[in-house]
PDB file of N, CA and C in Angstrom:
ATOM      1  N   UNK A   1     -35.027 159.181  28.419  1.00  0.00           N
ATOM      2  CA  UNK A   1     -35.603 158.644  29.639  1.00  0.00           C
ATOM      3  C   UNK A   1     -36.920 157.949  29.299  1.00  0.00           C
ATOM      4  N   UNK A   2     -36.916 156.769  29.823  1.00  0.00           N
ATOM      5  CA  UNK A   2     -38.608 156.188  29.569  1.00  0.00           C
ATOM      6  C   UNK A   2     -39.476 156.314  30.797  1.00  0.00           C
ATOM      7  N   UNK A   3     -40.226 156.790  30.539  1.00  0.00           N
ATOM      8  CA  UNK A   3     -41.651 156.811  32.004  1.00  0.00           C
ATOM      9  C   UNK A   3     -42.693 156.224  31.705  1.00  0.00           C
ATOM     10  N   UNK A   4     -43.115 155.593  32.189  1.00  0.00           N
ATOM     11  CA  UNK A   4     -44.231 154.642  32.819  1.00  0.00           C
ATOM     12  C   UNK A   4     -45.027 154.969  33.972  1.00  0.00           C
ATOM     13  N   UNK A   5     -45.837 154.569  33.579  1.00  0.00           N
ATOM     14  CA  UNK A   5     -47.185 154.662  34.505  1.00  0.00           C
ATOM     15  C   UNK A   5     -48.138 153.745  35.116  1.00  0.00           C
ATOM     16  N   UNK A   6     -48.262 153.462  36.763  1.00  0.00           N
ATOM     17  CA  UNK A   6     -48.548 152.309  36.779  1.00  0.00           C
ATOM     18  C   UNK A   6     -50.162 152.687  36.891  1.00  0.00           C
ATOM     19  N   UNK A   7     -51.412 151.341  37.021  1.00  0.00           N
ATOM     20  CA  UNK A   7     -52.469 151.655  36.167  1.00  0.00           C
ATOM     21  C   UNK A   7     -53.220 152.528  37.485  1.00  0.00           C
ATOM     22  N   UNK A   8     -52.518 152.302  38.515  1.00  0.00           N
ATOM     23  CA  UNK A   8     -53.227 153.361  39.713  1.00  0.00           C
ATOM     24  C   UNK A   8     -53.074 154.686  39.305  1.00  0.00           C
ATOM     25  N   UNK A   9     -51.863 155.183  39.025  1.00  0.00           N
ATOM     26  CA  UNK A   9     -51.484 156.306  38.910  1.00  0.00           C
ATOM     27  C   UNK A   9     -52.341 156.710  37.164  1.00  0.00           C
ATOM     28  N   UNK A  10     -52.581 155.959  36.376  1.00  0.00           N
ATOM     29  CA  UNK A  10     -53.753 156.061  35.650  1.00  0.00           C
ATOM     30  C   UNK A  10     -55.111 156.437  36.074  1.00  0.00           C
ATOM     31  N   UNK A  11     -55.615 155.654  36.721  1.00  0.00           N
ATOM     32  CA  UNK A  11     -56.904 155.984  37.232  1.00  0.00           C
ATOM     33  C   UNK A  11     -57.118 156.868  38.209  1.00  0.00           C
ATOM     34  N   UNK A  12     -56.268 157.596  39.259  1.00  0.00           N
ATOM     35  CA  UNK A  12     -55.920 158.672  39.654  1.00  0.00           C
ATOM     36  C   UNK A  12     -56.171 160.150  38.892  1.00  0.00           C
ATOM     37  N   UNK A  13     -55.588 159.688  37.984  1.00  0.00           N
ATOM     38  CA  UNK A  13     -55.184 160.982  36.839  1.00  0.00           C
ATOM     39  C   UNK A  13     -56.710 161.080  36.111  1.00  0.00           C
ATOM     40  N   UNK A  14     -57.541 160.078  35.820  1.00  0.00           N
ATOM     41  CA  UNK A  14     -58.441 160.052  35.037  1.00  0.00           C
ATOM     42  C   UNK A  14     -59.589 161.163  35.951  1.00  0.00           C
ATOM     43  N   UNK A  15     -59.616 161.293  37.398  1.00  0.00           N
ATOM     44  CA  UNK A  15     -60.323 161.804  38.309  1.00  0.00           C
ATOM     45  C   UNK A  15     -60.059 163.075  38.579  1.00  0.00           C
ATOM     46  N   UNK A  16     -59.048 163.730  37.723  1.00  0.00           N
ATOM     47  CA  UNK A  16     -58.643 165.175  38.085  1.00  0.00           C
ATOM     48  C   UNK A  16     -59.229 165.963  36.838  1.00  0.00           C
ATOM     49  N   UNK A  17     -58.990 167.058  37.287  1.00  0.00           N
ATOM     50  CA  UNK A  17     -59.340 168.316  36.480  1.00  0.00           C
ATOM     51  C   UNK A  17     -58.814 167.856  35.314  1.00  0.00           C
ATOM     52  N   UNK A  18     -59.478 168.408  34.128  1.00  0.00           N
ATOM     53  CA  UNK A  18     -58.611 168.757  32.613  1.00  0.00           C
ATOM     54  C   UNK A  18     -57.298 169.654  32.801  1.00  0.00           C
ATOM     55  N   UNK A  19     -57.981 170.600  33.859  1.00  0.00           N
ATOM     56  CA  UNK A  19     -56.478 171.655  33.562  1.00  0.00           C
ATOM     57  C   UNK A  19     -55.240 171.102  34.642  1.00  0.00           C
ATOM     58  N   UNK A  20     -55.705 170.367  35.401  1.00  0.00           N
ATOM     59  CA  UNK A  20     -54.464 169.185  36.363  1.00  0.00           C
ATOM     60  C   UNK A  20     -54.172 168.495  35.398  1.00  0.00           C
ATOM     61  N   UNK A  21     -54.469 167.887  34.104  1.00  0.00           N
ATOM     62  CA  UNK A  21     -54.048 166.825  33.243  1.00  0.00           C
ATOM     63  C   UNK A  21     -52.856 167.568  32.432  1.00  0.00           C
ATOM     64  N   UNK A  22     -53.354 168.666  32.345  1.00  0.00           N
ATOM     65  CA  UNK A  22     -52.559 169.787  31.072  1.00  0.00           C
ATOM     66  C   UNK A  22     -51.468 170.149  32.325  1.00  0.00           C
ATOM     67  N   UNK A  23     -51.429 170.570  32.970  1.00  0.00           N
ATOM     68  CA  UNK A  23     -50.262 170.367  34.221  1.00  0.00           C
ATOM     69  C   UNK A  23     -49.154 169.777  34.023  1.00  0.00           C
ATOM     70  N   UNK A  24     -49.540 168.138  33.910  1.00  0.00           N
ATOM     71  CA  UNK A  24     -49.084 167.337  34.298  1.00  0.00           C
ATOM     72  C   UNK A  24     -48.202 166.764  33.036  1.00  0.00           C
ATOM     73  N   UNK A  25     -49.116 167.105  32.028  1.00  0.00           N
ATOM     74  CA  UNK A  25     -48.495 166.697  30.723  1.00  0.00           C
ATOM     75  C   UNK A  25     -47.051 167.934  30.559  1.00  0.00           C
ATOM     76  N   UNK A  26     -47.200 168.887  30.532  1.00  0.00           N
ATOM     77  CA  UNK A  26     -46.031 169.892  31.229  1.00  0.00           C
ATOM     78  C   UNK A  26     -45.161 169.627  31.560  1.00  0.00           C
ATOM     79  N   UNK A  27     -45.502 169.384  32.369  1.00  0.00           N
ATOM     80  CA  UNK A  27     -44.715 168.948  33.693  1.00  0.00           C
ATOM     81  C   UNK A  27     -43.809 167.653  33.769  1.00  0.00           C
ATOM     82  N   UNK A  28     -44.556 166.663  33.176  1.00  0.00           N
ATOM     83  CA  UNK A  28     -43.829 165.645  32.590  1.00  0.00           C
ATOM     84  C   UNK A  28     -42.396 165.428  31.404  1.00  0.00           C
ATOM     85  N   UNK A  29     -43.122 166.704  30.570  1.00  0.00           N
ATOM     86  CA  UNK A  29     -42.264 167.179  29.309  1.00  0.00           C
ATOM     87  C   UNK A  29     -40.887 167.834  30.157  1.00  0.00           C
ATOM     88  N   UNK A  30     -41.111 168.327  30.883  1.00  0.00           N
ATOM     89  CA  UNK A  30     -40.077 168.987  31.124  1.00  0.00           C
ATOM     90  C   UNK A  30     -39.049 167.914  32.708  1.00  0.00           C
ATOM     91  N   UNK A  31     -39.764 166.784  32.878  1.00  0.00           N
ATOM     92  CA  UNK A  31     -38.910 166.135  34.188  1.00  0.00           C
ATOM     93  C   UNK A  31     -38.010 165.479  32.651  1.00  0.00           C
ATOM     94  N   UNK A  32     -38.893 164.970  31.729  1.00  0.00           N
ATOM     95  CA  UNK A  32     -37.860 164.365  30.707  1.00  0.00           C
ATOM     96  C   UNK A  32     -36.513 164.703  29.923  1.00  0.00           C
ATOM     97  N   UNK A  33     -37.293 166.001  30.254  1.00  0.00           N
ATOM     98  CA  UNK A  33     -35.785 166.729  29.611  1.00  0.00           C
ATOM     99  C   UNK A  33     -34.769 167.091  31.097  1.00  0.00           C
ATOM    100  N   UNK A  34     -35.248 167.582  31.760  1.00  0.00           N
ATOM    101  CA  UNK A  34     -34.255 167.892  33.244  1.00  0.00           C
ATOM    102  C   UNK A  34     -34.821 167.302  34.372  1.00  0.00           C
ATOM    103  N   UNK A  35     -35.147 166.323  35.099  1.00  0.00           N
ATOM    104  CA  UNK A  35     -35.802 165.329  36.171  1.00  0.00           C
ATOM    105  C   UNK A  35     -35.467 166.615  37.466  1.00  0.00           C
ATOM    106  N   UNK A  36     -34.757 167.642  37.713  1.00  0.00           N
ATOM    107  CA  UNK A  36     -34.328 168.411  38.725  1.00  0.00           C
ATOM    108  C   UNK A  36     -34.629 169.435  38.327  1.00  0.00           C
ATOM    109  N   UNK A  37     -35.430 169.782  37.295  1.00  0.00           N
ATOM    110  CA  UNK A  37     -35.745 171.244  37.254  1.00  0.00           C
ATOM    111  C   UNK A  37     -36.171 171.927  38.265  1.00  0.00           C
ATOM    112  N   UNK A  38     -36.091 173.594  38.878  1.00  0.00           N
ATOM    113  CA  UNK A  38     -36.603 173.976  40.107  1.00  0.00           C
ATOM    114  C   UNK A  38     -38.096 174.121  39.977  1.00  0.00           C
ATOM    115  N   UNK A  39     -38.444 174.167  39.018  1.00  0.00           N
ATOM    116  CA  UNK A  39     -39.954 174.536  38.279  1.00  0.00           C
ATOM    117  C   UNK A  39     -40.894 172.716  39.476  1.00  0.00           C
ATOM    118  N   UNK A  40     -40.017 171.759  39.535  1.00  0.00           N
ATOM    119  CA  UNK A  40     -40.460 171.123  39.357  1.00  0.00           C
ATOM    120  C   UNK A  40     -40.316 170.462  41.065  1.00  0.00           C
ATOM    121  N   UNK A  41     -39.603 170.797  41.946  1.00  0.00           N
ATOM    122  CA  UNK A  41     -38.786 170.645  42.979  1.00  0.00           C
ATOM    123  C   UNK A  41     -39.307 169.372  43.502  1.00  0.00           C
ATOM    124  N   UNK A  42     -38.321 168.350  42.832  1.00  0.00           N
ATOM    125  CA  UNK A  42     -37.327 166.910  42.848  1.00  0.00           C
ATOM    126  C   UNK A  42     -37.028 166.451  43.996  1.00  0.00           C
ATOM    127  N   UNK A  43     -38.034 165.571  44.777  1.00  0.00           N
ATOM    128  CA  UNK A  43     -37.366 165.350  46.125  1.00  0.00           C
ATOM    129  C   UNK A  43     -37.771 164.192  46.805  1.00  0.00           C
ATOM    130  N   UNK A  44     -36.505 163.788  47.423  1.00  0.00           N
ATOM    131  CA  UNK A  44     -36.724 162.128  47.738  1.00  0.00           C
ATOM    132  C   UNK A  44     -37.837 162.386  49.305  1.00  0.00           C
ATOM    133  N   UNK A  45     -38.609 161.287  49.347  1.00  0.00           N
ATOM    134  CA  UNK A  45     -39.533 161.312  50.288  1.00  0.00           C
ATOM    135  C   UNK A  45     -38.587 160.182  51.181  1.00  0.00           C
ATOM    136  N   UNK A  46     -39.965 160.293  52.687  1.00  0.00           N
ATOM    137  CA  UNK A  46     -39.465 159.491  53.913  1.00  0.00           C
ATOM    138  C   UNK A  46     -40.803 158.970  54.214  1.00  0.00           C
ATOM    139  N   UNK A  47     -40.310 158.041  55.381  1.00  0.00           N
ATOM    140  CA  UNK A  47     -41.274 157.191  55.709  1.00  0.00           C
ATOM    141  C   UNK A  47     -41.616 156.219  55.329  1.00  0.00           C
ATOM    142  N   UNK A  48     -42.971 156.021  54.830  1.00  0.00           N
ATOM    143  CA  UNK A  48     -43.818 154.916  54.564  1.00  0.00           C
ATOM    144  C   UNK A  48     -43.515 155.389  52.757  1.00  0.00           C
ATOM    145  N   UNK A  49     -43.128 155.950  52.479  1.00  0.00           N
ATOM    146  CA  UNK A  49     -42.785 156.395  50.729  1.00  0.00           C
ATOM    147  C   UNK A  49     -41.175 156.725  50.638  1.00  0.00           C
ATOM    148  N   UNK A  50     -40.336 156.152  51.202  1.00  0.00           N
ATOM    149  CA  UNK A  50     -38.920 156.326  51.666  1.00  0.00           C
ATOM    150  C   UNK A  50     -38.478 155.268  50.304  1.00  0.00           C
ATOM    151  N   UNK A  51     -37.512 156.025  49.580  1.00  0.00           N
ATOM    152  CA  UNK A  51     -37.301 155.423  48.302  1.00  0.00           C
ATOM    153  C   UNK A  51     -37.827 155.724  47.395  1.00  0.00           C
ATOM    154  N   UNK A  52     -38.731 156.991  47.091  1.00  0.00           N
ATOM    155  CA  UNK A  52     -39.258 157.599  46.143  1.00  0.00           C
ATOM    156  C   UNK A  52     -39.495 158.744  45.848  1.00  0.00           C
ATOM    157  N   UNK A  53     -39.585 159.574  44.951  1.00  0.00           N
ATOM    158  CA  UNK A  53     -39.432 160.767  44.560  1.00  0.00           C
ATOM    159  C   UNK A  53     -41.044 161.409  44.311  1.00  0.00           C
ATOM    160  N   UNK A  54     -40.931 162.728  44.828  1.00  0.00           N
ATOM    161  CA  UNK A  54     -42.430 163.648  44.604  1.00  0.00           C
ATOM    162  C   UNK A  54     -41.692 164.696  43.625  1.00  0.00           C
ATOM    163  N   UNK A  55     -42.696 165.103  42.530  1.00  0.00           N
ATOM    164  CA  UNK A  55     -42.915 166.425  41.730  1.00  0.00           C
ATOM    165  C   UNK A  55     -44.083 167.157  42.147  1.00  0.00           C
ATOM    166  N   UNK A  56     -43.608 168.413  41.803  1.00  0.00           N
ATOM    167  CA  UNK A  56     -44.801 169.542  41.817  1.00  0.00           C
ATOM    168  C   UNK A  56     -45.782 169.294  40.262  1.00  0.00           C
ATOM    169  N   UNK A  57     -46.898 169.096  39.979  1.00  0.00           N
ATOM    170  CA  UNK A  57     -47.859 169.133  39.687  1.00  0.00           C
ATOM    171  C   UNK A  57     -48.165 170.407  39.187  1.00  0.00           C
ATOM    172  N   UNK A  58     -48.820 171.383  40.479  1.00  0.00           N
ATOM    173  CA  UNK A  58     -49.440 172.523  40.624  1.00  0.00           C
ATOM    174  C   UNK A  58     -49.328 172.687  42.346  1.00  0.00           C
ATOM    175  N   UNK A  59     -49.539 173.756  42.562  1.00  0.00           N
ATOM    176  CA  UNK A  59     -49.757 173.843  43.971  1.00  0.00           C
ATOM    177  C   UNK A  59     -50.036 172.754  44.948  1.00  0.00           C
ATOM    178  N   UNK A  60     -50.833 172.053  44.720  1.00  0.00           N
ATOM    179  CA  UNK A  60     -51.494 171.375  45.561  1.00  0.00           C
ATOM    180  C   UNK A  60     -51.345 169.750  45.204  1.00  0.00           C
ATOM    181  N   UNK A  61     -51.075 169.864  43.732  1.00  0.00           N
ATOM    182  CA  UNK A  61     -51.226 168.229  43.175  1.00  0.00           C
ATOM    183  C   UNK A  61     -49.809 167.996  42.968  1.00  0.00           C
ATOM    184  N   UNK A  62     -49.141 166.601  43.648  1.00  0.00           N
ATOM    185  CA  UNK A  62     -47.679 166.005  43.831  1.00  0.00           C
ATOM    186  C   UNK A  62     -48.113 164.785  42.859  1.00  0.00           C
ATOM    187  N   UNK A  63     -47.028 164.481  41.944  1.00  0.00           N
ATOM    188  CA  UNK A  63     -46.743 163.034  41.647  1.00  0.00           C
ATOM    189  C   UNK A  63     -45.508 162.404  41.963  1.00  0.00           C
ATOM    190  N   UNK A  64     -46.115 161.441  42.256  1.00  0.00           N
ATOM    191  CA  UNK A  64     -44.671 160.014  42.642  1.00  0.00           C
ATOM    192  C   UNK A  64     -44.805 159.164  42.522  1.00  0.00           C
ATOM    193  N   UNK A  65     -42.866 158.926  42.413  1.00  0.00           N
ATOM    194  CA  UNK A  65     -41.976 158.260  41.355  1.00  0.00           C
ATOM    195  C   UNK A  65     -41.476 157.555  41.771  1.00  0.00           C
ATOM    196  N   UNK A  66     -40.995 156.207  41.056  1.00  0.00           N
ATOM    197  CA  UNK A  66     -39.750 155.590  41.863  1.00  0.00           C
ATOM    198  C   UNK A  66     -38.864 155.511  40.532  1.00  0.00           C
ATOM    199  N   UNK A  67     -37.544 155.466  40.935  1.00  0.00           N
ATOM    200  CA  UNK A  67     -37.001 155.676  39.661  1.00  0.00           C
ATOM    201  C   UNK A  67     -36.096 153.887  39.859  1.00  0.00           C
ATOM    202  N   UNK A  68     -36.905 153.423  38.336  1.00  0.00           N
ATOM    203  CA  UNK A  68     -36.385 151.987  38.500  1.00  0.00           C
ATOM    204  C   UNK A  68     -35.154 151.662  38.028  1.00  0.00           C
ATOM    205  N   UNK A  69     -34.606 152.393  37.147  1.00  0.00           N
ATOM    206  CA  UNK A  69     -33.512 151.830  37.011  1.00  0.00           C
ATOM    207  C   UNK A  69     -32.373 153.499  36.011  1.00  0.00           C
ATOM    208  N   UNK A  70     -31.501 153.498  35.544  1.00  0.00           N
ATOM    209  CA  UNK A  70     -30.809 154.961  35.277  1.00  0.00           C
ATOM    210  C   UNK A  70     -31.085 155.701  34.418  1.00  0.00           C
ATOM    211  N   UNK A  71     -32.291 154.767  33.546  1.00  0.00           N
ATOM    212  CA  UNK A  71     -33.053 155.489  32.263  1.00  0.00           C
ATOM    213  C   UNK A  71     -34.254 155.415  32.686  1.00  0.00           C
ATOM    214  N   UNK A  72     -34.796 154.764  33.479  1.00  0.00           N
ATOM    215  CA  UNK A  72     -36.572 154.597  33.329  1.00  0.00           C
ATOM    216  C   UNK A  72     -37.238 154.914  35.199  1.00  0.00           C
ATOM    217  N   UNK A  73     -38.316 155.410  34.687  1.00  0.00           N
ATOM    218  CA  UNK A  73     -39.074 155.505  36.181  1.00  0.00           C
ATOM    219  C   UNK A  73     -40.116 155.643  36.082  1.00  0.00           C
ATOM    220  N   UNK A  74     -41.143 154.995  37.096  1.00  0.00           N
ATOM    221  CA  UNK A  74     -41.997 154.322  37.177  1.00  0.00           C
ATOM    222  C   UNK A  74     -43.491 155.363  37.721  1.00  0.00           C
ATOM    223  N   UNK A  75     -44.122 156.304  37.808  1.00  0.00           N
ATOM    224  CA  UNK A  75     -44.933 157.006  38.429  1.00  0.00           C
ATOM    225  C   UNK A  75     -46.097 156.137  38.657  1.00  0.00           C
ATOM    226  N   UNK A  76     -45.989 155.967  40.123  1.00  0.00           N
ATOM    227  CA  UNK A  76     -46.947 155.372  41.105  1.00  0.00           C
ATOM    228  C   UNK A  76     -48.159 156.133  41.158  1.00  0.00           C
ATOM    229  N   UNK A  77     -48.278 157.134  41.976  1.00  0.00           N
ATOM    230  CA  UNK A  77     -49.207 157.628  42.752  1.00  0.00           C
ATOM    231  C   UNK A  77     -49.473 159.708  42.017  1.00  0.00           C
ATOM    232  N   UNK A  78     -50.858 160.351  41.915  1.00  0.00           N
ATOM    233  CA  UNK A  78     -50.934 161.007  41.520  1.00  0.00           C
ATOM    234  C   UNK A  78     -51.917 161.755  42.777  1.00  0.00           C
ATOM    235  N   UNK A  79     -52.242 163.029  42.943  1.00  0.00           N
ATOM    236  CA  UNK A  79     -53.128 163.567  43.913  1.00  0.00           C
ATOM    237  C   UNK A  79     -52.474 165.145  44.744  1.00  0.00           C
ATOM    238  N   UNK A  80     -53.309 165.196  45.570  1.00  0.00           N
ATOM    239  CA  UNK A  80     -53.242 166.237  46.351  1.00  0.00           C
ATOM    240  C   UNK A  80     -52.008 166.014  47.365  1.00  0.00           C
ATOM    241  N   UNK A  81     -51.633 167.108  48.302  1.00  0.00           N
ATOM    242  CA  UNK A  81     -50.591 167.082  49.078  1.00  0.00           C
ATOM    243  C   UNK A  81     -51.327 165.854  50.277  1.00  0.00           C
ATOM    244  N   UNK A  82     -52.116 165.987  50.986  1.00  0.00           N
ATOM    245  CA  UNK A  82     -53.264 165.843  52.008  1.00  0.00           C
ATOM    246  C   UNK A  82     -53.478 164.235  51.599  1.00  0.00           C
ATOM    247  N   UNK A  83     -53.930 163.856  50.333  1.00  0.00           N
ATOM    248  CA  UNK A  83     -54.220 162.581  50.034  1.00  0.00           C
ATOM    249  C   UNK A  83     -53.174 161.682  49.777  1.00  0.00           C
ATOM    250  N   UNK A  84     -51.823 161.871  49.383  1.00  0.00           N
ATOM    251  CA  UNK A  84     -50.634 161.511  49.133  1.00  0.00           C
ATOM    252  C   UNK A  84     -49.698 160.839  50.856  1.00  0.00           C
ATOM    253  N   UNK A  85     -49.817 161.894  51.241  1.00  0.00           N
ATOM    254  CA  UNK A  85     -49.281 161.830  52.791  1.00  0.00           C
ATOM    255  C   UNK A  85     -49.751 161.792  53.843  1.00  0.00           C
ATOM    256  N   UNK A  86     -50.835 161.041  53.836  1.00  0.00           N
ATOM    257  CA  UNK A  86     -51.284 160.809  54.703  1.00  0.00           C
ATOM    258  C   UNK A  86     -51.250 159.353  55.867  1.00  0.00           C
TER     259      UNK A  86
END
C-alpha cells in the first residue's frame, strides 16, 4: 500500500505532541499492514467529509483519509475529534 500525505496533514502533525506522533507512526504501521484493523476502527465519514475515511489515532486524535485509488491513499487532515468535525 502507498500513503501519502498531503502538506496540511503535515503541518497539522508538526503541532502535536511527540507522543501523538509516536501514535500515529503505530498506527500507520499497522493500517499498512490491515487498513480495518479493530485497534484502529476504519470508518467511512458523512457530510461535508462524505467520501472519506477516519482512524483512531488515540482517544481523542482522528486521521483522515481518502483512499485514491486500490493501492494508495491520501491522508488529508490530522487532529482532535472537536477540530475535525466541526
Amino acid at each position: 500500500m502507498i500513503i501519502n500525505f498531503h502538506r496540511n496533514f503535515k503541518k497539522d502533525l508538526n503541532k502535536l505532541p511527540s507522543s501523538c506522533k509516536e501514535q500515529l507512526y503505530e498506527r500507520i504501521h499497522i493500517f499498512s499492514k490491515d487498513p480495518f484493523h479493530p485497534i484502529l476502527n476504519n470508518h467511512q465519514l458523512h457530510g461535508k467529509l462524505k467520501g472519506r475515511n477516519s482512524i483512531n489515532i488515540t482517544g481523542d486524535i482522528r486521521a483522515i483519509y481518502e483512499q485514491i485509488n486500490k493501492n494508495t491513499v491520501l491522508f488529508l487532515m490530522i487532529g482532535n475529534h472537536g477540530k475535525l468535525y466541526r
